[in-house]
Protein backbone atom coordinates (compact mmCIF):
# COMPACT_ATOMS: atom_id res chain seq x y z
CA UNK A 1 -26.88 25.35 2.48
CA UNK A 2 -29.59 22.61 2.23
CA UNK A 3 -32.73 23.06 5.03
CA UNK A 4 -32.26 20.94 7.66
CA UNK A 5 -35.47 18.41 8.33
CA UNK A 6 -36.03 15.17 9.72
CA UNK A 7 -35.61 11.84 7.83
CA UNK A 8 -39.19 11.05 8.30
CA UNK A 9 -40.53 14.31 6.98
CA UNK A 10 -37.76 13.97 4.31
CA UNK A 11 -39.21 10.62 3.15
CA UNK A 12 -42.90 11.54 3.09
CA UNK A 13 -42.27 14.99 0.68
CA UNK A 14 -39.98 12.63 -1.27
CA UNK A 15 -43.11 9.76 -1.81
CA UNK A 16 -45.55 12.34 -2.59
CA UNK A 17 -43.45 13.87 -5.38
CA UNK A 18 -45.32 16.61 -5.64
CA UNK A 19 -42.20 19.22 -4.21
CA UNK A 20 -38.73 19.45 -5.12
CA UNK A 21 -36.22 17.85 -2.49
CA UNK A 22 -33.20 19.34 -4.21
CA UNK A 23 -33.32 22.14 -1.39
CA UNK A 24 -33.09 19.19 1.42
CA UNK A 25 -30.01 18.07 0.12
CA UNK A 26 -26.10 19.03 0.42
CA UNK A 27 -25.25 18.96 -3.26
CA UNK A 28 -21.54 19.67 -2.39
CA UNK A 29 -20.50 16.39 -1.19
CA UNK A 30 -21.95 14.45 -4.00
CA UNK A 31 -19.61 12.22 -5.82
CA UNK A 32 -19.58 9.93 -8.28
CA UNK A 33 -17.56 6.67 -7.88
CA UNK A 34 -14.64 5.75 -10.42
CA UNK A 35 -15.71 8.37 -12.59
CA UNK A 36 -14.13 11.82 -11.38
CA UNK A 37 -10.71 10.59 -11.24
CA UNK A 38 -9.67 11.39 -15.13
CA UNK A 39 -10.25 14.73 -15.76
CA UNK A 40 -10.36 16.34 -18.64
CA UNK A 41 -10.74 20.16 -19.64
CA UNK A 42 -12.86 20.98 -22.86
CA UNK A 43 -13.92 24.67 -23.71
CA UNK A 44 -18.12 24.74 -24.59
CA UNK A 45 -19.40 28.35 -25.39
CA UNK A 46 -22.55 29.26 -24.39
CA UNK A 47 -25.01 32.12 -25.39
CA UNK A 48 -25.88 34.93 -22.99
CA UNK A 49 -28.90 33.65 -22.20
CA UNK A 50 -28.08 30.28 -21.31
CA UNK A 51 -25.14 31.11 -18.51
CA UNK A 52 -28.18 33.61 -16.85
CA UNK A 53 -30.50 30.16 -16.74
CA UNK A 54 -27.25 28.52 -15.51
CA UNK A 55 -26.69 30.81 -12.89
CA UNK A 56 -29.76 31.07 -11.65
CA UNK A 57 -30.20 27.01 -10.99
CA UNK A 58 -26.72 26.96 -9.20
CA UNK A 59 -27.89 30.32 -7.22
CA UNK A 60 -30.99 28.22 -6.11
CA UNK A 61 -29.12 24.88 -5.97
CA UNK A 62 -26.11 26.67 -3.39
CA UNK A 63 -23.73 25.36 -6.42
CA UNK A 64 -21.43 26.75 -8.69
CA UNK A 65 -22.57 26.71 -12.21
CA UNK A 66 -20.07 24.14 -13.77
CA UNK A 67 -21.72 22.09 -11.01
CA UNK A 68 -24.62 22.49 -12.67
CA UNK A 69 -22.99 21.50 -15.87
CA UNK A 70 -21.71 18.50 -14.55
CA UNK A 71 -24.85 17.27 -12.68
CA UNK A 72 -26.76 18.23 -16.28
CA UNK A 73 -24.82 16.31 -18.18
CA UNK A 74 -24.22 13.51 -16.33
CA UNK A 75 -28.06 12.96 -15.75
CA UNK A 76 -28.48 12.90 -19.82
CA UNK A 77 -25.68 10.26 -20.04
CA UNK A 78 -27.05 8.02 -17.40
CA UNK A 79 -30.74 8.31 -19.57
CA UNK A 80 -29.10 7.85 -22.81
CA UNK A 81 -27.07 4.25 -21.15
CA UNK A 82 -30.26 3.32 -20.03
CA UNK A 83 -32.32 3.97 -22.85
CA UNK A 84 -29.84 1.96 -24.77
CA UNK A 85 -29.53 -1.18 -22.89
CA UNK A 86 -33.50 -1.11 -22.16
């Protein structure tokens, strides 16, 4: 459950940059438009040692891990696109 503050204090932690704001925020209503309606399932296996990492970030997130996944990889797409039309 994210910690509830107000938009003003929100804004000011968020312009200083200096904490994380990931814990102000309710990560499970975040969509993203035209692209979660084809799904597809793909199998990925993962060392020991990375699913304990993974759990971990979605434990401190309030997430489930393939959440994690998700928001992961879609944040490395969105660089790479970027990168490439920079």
């Amino acid at each position: 459950m994210a910690k509830s503050i107000k938009a003003e204090e929100f804004d000011r932690i968020f312009d200083e940059g200096e904490e994380d704001i990931v814990e102000y925020l309710d990560l499970s209503t975040i969509r993203r438009p035209d692209l979660d309606t084809d799904l597809r399932r793909v199998n990925v296996d993962f060392p020991e040692w990375m699913i304990d990492e993974l759990d971990r970030e979605a434990k401190r997130l309030g997430i489930n891990r393939q959440a994690v996944i998700k928001t992961w990889i879609a944040d490395r797409i969105d660089r790479m696109r970027a990168a490439r039309s920079a």
